[in-house]
C-alpha atoms as a PDB file:
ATOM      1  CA  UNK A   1     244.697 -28.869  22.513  1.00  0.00           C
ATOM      2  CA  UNK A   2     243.148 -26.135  24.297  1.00  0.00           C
ATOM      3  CA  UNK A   3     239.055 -26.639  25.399  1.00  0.00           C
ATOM      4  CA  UNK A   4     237.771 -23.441  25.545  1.00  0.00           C
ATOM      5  CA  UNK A   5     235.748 -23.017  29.391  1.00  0.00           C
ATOM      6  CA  UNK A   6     232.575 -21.950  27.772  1.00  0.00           C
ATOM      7  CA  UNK A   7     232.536 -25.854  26.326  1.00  0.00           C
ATOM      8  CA  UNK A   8     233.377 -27.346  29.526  1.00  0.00           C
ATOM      9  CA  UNK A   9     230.392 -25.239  31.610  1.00  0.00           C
ATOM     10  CA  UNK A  10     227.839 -26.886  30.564  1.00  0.00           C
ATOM     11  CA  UNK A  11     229.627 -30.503  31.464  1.00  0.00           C
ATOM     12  CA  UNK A  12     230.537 -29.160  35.044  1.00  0.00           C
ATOM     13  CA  UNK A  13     227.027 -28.081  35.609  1.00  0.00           C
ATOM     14  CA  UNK A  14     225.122 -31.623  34.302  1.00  0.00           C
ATOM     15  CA  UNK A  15     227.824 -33.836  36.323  1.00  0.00           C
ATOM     16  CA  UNK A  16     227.227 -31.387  39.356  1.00  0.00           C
ATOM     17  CA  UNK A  17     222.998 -31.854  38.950  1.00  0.00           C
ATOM     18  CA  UNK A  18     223.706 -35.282  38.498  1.00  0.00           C
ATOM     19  CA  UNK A  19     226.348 -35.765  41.135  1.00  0.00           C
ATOM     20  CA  UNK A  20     223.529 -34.047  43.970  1.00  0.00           C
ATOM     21  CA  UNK A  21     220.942 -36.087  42.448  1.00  0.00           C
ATOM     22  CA  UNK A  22     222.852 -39.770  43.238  1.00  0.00           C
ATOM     23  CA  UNK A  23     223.295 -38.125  46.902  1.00  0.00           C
ATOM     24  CA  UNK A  24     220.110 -37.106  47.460  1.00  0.00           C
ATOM     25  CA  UNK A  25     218.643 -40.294  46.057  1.00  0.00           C
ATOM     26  CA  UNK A  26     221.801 -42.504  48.249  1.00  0.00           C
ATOM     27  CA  UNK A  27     220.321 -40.195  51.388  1.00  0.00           C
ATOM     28  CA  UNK A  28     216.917 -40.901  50.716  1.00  0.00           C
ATOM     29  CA  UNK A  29     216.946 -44.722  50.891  1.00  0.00           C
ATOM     30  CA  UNK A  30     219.917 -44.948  53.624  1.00  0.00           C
ATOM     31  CA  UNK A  31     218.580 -42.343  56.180  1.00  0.00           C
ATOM     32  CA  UNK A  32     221.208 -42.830  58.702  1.00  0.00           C
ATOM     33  CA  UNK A  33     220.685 -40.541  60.488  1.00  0.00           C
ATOM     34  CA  UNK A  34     216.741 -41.138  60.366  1.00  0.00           C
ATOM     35  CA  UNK A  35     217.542 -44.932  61.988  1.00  0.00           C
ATOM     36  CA  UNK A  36     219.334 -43.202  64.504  1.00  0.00           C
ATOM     37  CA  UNK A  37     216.477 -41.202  65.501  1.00  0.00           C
ATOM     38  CA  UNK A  38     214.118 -43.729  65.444  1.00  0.00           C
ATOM     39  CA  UNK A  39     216.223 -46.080  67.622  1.00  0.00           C
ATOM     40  CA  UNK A  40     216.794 -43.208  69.674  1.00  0.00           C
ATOM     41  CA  UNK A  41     213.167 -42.106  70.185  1.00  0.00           C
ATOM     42  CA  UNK A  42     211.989 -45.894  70.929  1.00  0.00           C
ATOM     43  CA  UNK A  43     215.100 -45.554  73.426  1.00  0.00           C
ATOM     44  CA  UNK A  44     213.486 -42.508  74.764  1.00  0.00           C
ATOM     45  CA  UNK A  45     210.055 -44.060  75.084  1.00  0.00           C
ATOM     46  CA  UNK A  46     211.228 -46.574  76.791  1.00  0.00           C
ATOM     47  CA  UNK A  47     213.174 -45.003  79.478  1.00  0.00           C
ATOM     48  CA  UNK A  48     210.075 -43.159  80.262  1.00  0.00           C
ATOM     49  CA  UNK A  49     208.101 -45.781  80.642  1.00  0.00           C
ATOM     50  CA  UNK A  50     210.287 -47.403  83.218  1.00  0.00           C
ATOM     51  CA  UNK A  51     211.141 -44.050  84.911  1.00  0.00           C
ATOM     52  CA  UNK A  52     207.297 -42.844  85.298  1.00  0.00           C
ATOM     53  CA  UNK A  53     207.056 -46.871  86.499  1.00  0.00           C
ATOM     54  CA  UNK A  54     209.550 -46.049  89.165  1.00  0.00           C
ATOM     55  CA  UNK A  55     208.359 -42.493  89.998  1.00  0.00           C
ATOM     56  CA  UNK A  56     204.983 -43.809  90.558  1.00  0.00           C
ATOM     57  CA  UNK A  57     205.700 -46.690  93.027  1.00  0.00           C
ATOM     58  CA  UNK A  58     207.712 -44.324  94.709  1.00  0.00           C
ATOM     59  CA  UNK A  59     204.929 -41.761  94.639  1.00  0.00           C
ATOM     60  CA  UNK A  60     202.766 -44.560  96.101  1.00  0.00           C
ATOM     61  CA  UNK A  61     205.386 -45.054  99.016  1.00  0.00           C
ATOM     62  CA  UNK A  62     205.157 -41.591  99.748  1.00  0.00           C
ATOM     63  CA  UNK A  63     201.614 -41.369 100.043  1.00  0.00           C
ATOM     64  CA  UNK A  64     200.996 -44.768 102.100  1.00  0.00           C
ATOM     65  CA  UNK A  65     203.622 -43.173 104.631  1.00  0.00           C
ATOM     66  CA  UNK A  66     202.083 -39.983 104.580  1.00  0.00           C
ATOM     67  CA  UNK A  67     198.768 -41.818 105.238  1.00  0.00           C
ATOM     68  CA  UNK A  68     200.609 -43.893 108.094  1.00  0.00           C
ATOM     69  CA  UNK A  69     201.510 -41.006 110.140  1.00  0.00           C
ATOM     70  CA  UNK A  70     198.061 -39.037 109.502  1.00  0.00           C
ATOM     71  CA  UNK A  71     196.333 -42.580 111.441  1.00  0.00           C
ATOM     72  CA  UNK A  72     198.596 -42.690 113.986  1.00  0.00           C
ATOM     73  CA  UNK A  73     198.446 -38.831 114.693  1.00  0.00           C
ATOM     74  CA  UNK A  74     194.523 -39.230 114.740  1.00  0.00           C
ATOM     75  CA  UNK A  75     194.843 -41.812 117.028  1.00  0.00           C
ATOM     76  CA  UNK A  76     197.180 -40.131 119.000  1.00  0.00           C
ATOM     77  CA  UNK A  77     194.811 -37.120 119.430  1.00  0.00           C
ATOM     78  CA  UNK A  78     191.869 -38.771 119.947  1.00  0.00           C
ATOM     79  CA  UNK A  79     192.124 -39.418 123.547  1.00  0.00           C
ATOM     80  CA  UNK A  80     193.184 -35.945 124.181  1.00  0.00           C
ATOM     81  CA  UNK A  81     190.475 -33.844 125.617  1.00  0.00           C
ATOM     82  CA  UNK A  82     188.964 -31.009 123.179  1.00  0.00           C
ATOM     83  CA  UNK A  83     188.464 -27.145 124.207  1.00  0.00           C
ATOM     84  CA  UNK A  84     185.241 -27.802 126.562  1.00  0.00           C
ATOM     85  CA  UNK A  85     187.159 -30.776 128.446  1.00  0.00           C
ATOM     86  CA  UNK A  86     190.272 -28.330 128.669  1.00  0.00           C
ATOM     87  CA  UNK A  87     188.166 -25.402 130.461  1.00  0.00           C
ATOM     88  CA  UNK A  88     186.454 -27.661 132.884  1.00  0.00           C
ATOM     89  CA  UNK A  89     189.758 -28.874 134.149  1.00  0.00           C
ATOM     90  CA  UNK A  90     191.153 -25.734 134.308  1.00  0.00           C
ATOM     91  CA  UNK A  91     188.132 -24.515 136.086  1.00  0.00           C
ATOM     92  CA  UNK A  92     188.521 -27.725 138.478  1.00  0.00           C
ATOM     93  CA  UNK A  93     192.241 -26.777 139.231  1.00  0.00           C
ATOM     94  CA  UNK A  94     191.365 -23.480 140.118  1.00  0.00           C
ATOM     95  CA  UNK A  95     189.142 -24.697 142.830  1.00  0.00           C
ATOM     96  CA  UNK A  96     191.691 -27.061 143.948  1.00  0.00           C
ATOM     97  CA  UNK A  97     194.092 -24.237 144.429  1.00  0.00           C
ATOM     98  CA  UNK A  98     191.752 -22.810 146.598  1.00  0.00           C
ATOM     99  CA  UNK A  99     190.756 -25.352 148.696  1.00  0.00           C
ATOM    100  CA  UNK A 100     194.401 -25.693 149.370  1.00  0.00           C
ATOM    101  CA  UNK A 101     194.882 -22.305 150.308  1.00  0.00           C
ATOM    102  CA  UNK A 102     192.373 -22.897 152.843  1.00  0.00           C
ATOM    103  CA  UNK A 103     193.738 -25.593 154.272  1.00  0.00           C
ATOM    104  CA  UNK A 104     196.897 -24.530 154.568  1.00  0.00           C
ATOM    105  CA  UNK A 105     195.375 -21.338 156.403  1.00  0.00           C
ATOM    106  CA  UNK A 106     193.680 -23.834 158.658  1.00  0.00           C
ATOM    107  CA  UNK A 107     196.903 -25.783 159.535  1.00  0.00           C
ATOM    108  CA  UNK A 108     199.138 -23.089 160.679  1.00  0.00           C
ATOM    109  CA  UNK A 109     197.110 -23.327 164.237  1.00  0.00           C
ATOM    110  CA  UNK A 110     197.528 -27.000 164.511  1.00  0.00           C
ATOM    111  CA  UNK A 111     201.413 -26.460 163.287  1.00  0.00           C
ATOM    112  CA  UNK A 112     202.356 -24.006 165.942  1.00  0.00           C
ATOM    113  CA  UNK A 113     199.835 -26.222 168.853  1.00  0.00           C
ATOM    114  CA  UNK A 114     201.984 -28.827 167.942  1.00  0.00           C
ATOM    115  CA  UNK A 115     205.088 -27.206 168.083  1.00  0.00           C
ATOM    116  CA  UNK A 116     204.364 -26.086 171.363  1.00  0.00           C
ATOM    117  CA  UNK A 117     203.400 -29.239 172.448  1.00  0.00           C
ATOM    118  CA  UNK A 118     206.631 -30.742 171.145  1.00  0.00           C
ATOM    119  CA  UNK A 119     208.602 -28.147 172.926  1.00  0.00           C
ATOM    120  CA  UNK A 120     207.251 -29.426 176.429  1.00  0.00           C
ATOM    121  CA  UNK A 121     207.789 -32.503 175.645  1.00  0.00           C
ATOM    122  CA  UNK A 122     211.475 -31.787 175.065  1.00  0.00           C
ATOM    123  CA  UNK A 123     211.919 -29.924 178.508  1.00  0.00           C
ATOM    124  CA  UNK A 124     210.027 -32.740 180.427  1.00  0.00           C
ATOM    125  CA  UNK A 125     212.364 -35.233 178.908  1.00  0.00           C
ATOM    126  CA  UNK A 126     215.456 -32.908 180.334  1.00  0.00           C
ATOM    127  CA  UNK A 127     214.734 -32.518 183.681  1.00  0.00           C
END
């Protein structure tokens, strides 16, 4: 017995049609992949949750540290003395430097009286 193909098309096409139709009707109500996703995405979710948890204490950290050291810098500067203060001492030390230079100029005499004196001294105590 010998089918002839043209008999046997039609057959091949209906159990193809039908054969994409049971998968795409299995595929439909299994979704396997769609589960997958879904678990996935709640997986995501929550691993962002807990992460932007996490990143935020730490961002919290960060700031109360940054805020730590901007207090005890302020403190630290605010016994300093401020531009005005800074001149005035300046100014102060420049009269200091003179009045030294004066004295010095006025102790050179005494220095080289008492030198002199010293030096008697030492040839009394020879003889």
């Amino acid at each position: 017995m010998i089918v002839d193909p043209s008999t046997l098309n039609p057959w091949i096409v209906y159990l193809t049609g039908l054969f994409v139709l049971a998968k795409t009707i299995w595929e439909l109500f299994t979704r396997p992949g769609s589960k997958a996703q879904e678990a996935v995405e709640k997986l995501a979710e929550i691993v962002g949750k807990k992460a932007s948890a996490e990143m935020q204490h730490d961002l919290e950290r960060r700031v109360t540290a940054i805020e730590t050291v901007q207090a005890t810098t302020q403190r630290d500067f605010a016994h300093l003395p401020d531009k005005d203060a800074m001149h005035r001492i300046e100014m102060e030390l420049q009269k200091l430097t003179g009045s030294m230079g004066v004295f010095e100029a006025q102790l050179k005499p005494v220095a080289a009286s008492v030198s002199r004196i010293q030096d008697l001294l030492d040839e009394k105590v020879k003889l």
